[in-house]
Structure formats: C-alpha cells, structure tokens
N, C-alpha and C. Protein backbone atom coordinates (compact mmCIF):
# COMPACT_ATOMS: atom_id res chain seq x y z
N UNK A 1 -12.03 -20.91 -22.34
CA UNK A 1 -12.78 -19.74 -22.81
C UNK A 1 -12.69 -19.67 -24.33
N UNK A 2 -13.69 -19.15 -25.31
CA UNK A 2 -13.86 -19.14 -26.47
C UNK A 2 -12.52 -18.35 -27.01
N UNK A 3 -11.60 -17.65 -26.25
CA UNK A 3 -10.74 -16.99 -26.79
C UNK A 3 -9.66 -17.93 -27.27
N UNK A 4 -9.71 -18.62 -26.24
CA UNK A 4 -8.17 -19.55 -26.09
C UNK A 4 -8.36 -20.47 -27.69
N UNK A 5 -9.43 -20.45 -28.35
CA UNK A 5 -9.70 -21.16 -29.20
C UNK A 5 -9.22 -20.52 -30.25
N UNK A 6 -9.29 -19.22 -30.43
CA UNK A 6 -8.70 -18.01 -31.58
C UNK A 6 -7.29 -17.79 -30.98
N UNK A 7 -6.42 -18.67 -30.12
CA UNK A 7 -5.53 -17.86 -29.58
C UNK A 7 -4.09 -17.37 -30.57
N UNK A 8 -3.85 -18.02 -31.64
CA UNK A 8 -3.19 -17.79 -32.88
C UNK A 8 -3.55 -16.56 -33.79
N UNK A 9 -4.71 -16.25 -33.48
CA UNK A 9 -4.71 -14.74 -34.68
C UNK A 9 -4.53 -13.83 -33.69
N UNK A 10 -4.88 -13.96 -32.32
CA UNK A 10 -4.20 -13.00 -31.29
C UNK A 10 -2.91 -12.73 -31.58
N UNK A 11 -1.90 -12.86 -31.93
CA UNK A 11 -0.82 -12.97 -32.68
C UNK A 11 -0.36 -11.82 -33.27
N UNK A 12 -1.31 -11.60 -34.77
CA UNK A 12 -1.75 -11.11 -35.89
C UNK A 12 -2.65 -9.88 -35.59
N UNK A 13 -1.75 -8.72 -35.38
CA UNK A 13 -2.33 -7.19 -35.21
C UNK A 13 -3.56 -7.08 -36.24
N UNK A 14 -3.65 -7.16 -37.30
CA UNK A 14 -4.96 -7.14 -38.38
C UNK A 14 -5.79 -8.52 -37.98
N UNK A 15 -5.32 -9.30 -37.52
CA UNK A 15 -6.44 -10.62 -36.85
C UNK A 15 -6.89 -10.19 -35.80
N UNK A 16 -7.06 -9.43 -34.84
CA UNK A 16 -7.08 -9.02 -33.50
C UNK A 16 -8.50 -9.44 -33.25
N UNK A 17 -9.09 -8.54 -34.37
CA UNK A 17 -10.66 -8.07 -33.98
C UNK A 17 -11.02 -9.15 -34.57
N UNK A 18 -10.90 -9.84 -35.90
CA UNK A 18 -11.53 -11.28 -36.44
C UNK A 18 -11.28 -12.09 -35.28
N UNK A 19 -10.44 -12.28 -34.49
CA UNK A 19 -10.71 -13.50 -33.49
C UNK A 19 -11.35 -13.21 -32.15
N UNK A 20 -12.09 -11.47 -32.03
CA UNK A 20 -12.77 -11.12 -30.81
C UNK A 20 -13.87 -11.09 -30.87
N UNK A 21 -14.43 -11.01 -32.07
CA UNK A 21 -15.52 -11.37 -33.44
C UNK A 21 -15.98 -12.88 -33.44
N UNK A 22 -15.20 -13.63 -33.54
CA UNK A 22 -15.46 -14.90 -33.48
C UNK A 22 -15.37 -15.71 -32.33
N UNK A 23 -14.52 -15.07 -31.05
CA UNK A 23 -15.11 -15.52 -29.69
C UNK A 23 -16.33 -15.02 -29.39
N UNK A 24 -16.88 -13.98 -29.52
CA UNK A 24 -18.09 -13.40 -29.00
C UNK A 24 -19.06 -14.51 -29.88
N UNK A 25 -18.98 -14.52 -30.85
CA UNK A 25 -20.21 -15.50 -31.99
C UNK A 25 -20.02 -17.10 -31.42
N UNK A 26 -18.80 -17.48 -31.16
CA UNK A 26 -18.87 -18.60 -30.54
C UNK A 26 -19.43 -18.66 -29.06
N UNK A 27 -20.20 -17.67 -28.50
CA UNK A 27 -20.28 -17.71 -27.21
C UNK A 27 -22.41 -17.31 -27.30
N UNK A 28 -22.36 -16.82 -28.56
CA UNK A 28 -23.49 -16.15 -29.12
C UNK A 28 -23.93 -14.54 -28.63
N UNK A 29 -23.36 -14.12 -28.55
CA UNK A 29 -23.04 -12.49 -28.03
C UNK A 29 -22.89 -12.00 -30.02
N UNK A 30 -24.42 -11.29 -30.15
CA UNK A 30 -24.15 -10.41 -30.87
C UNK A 30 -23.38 -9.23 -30.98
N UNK A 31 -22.24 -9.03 -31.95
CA UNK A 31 -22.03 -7.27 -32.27
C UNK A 31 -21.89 -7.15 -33.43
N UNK A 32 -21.64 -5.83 -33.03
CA UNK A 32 -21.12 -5.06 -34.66
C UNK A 32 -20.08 -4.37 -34.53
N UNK A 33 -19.06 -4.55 -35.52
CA UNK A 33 -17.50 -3.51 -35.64
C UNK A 33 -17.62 -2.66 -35.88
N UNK A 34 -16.45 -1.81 -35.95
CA UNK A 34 -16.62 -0.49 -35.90
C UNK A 34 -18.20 0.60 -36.65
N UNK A 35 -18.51 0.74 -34.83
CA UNK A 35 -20.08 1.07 -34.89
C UNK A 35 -19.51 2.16 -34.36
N UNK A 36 -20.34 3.56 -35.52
CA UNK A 36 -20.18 4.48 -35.24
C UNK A 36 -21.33 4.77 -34.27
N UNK A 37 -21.00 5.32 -32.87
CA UNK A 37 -22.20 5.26 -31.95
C UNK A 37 -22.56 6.61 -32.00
N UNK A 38 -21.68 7.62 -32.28
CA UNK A 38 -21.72 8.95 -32.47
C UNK A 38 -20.17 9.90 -33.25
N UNK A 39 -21.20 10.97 -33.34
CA UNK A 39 -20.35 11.81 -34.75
C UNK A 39 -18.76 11.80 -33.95
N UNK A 40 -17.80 11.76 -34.55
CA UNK A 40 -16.45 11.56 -33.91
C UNK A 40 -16.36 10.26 -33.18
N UNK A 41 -17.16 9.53 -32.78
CA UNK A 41 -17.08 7.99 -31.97
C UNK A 41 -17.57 6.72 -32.24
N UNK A 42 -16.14 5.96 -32.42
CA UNK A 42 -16.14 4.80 -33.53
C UNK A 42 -15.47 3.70 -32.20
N UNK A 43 -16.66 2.76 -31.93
CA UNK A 43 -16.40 1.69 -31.00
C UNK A 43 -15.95 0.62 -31.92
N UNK A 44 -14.48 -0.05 -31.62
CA UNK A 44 -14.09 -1.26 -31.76
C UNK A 44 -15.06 -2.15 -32.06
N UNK A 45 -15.74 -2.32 -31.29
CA UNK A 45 -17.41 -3.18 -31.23
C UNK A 45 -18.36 -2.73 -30.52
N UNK A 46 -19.59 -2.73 -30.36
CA UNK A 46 -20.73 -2.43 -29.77
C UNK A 46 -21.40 -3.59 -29.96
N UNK A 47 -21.80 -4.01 -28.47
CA UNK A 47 -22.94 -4.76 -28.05
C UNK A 47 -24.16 -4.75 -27.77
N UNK A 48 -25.30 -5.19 -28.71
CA UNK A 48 -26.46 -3.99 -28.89
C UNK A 48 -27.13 -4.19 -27.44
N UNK A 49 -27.28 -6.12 -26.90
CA UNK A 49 -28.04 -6.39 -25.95
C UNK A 49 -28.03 -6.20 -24.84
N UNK A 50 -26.53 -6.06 -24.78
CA UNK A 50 -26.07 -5.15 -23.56
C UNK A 50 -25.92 -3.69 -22.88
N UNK A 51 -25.71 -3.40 -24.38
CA UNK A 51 -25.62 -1.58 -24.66
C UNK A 51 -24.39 -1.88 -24.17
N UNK A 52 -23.40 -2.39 -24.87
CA UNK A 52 -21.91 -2.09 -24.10
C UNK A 52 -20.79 -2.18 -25.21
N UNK A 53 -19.93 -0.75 -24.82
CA UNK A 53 -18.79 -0.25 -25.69
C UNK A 53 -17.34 -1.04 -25.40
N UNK A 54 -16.59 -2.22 -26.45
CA UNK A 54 -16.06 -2.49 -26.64
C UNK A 54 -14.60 -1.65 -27.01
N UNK A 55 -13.62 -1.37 -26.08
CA UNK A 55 -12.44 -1.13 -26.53
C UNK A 55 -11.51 -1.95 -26.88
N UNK A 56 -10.48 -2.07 -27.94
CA UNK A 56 -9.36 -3.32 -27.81
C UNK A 56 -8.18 -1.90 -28.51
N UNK A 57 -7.31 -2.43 -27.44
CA UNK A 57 -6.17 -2.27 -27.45
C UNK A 57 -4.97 -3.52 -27.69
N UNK A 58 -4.14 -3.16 -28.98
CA UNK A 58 -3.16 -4.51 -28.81
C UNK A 58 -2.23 -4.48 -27.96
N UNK A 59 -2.00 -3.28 -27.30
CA UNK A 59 -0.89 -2.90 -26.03
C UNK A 59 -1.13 -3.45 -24.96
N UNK A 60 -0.21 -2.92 -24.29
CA UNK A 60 -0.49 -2.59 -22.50
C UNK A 60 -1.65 -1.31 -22.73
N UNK A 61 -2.80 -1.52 -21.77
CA UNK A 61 -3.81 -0.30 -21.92
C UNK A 61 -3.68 0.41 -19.97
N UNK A 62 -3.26 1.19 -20.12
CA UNK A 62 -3.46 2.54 -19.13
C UNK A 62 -4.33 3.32 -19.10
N UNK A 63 -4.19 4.02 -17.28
CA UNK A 63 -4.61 5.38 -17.75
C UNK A 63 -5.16 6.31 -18.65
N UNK A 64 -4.26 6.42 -19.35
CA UNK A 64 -4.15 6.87 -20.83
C UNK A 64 -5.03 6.50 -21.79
N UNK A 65 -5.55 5.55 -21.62
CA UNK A 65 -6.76 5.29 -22.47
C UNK A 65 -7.74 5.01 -22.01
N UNK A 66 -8.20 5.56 -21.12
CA UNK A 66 -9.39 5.59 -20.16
C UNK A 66 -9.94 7.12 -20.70
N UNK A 67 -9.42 7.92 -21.25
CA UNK A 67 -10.33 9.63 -21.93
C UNK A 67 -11.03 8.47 -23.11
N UNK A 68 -10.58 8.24 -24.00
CA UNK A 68 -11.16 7.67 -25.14
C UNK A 68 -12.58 6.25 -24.44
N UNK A 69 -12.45 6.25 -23.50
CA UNK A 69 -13.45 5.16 -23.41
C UNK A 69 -14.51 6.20 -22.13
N UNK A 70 -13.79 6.58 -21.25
CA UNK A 70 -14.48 7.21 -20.95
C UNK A 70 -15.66 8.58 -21.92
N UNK A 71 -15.60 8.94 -22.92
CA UNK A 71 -16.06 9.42 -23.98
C UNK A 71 -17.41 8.42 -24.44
N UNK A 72 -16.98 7.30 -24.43
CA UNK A 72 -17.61 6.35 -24.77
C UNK A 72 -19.32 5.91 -23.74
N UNK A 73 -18.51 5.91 -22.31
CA UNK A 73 -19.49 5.72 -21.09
C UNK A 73 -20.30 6.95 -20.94
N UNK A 74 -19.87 8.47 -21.37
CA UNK A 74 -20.44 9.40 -21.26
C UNK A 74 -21.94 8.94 -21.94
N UNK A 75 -22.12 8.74 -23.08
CA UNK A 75 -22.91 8.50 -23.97
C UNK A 75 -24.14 7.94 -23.35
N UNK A 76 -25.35 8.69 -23.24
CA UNK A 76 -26.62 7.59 -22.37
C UNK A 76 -26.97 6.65 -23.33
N UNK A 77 -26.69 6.36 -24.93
CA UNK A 77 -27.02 4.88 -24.75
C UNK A 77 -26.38 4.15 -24.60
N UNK A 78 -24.79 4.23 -23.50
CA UNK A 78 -23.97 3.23 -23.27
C UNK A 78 -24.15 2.43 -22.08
N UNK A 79 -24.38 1.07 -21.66
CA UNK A 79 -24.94 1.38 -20.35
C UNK A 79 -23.57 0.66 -19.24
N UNK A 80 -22.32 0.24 -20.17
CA UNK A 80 -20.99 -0.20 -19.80
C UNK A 80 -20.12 -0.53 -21.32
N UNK A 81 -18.74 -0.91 -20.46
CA UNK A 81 -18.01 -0.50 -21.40
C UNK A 81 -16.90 -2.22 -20.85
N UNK A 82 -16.39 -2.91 -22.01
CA UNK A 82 -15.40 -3.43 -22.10
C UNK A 82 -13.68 -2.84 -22.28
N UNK A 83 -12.71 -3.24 -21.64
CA UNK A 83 -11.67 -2.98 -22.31
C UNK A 83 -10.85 -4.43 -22.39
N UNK A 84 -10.11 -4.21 -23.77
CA UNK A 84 -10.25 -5.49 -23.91
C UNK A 84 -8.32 -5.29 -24.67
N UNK A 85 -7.36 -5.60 -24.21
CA UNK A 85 -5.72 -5.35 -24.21
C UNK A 85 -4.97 -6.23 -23.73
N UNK A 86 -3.46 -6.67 -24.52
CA UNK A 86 -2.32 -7.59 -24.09
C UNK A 86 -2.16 -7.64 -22.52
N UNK A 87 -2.65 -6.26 -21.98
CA UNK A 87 -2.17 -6.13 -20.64
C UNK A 87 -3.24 -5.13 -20.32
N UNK A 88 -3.25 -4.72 -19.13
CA UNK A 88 -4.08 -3.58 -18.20
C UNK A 88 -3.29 -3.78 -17.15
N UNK A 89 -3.05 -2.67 -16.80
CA UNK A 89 -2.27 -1.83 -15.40
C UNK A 89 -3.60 -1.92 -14.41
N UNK A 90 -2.96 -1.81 -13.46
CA UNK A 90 -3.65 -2.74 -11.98
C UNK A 90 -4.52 -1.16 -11.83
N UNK A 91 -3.99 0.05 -12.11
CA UNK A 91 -5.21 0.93 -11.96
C UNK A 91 -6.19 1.86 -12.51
N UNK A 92 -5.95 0.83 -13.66
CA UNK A 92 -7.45 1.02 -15.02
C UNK A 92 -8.77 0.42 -13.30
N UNK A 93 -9.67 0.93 -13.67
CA UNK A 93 -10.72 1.00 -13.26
C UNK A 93 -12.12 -0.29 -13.61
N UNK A 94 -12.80 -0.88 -12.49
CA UNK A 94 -13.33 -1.24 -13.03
C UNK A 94 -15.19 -0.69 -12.94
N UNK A 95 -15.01 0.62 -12.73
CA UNK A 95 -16.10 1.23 -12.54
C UNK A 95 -15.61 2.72 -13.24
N UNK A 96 -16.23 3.06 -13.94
CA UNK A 96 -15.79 4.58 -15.34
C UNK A 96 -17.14 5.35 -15.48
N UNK A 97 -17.46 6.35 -14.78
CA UNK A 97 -18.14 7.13 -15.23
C UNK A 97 -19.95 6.89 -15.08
N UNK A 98 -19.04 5.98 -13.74
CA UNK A 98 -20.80 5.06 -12.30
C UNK A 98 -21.11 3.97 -13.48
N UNK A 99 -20.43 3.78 -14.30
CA UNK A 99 -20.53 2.71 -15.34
C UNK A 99 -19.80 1.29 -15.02
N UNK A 100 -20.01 0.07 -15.16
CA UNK A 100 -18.75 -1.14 -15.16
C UNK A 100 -18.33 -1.02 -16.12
N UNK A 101 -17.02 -1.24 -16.05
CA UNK A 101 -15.85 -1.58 -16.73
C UNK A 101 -15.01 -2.98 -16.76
N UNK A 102 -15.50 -3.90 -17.72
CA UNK A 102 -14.83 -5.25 -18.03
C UNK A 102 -13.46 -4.66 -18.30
N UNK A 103 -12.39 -5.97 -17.73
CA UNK A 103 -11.00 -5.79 -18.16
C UNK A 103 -10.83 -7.32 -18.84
N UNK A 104 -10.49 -6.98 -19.93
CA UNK A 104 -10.03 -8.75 -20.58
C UNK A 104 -8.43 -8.28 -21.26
N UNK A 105 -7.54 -9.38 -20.58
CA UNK A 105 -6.20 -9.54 -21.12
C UNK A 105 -5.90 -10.45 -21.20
N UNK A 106 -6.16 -10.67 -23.16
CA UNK A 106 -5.74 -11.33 -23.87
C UNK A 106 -4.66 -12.26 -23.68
N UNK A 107 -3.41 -11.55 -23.19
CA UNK A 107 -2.08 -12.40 -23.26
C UNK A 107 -2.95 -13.93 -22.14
N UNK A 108 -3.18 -14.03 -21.77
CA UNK A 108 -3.78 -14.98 -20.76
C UNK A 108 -4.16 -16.48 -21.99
N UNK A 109 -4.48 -15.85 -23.15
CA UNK A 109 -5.08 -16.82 -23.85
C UNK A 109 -4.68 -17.17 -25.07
N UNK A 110 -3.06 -16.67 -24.65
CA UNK A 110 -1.65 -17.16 -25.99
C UNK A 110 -1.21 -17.74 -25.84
N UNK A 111 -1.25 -18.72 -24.17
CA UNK A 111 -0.60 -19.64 -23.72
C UNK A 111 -1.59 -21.08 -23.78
C-alpha cells in the first residue's frame, strides 16, 4: 500500500500529514489540508471527489473522537468520513451518522 512507502515519517508527529498527503497523491486521490469545510470545522483533509472528511489521529482513536467527526458527517456536503489513527478500538464504527466510516491504522504500515 502507498503508505508502507512513507512508513518512516509515520514516525514523525509533524510528518504525519506530509506522508498521508503523499500516499493519497501517490495513489492519485486529490485533497486539500486543513479545509475549512465550515465556520468552527477544520478537516485534517477533505476529499473533494468523494466528498469525504478525513480525520487523523496520532493516537489510539475512540469513542471519544467520534463527536468531532461525527460533526463532520452531520454536514450535507459530507457524503463519508475517513478515520485515519496508530490504533482504533474495535467499537469506533464503521457506519456514523447513515454515513461510512473508513478505519485506517497506520501502525500496520511501520512494520
């Protein structure tokens, strides 16, 4: 996978997004960083062709960060949402708000 190719700036908390940036371009998946999609809401990335809201977390992502993305799916021009973290707990969701929900964990692609 195009990740495993950046898997060294995965590493690097300020590299995070340059190497999620440059898997998506190596794959040809346009975005844009922090895209303000609305007043108070600033997506990690937004995918225009998809209409889909990019979260990255460098943690373990929970529960707990399912309000902030869910916020995100509310939005009608969102039409799904990525989450994209070292880890995800087995009951992050992969359906948010009658929306899909991608789960990508990273740690998979440090090895």
């Amino acid at each position: 996978m195009a990740l495993r190719r950046h898997r060294s700036l995965l590493m690097q908390e300020l590299c995070i997004h340059d190497a999620i940036e440059g898997a998506l371009l190596d794959v040809g998946i346009e975005c844009v960083r922090e895209y303000v999609i609305a007043p108070g809401s600033r997506l990690d990335f937004w995918l225009p062709a998809t209409r889909t809201a990019v979260e990255v977390k460098k943690r373990r992502a929970g529960l707990g960060d399912l309000q902030q993305v869910a916020r995100y799916l509310d939005l009608p021009v969102v039409d799904s949402g990525v989450l994209i973290a070292m880890r995800i707990a087995e009951d992050v969701p992969t359906v948010l708000r009658g929306k899909p929900l991608g789960r990508v964990e990273f740690w998979k692609y440090l090895l």
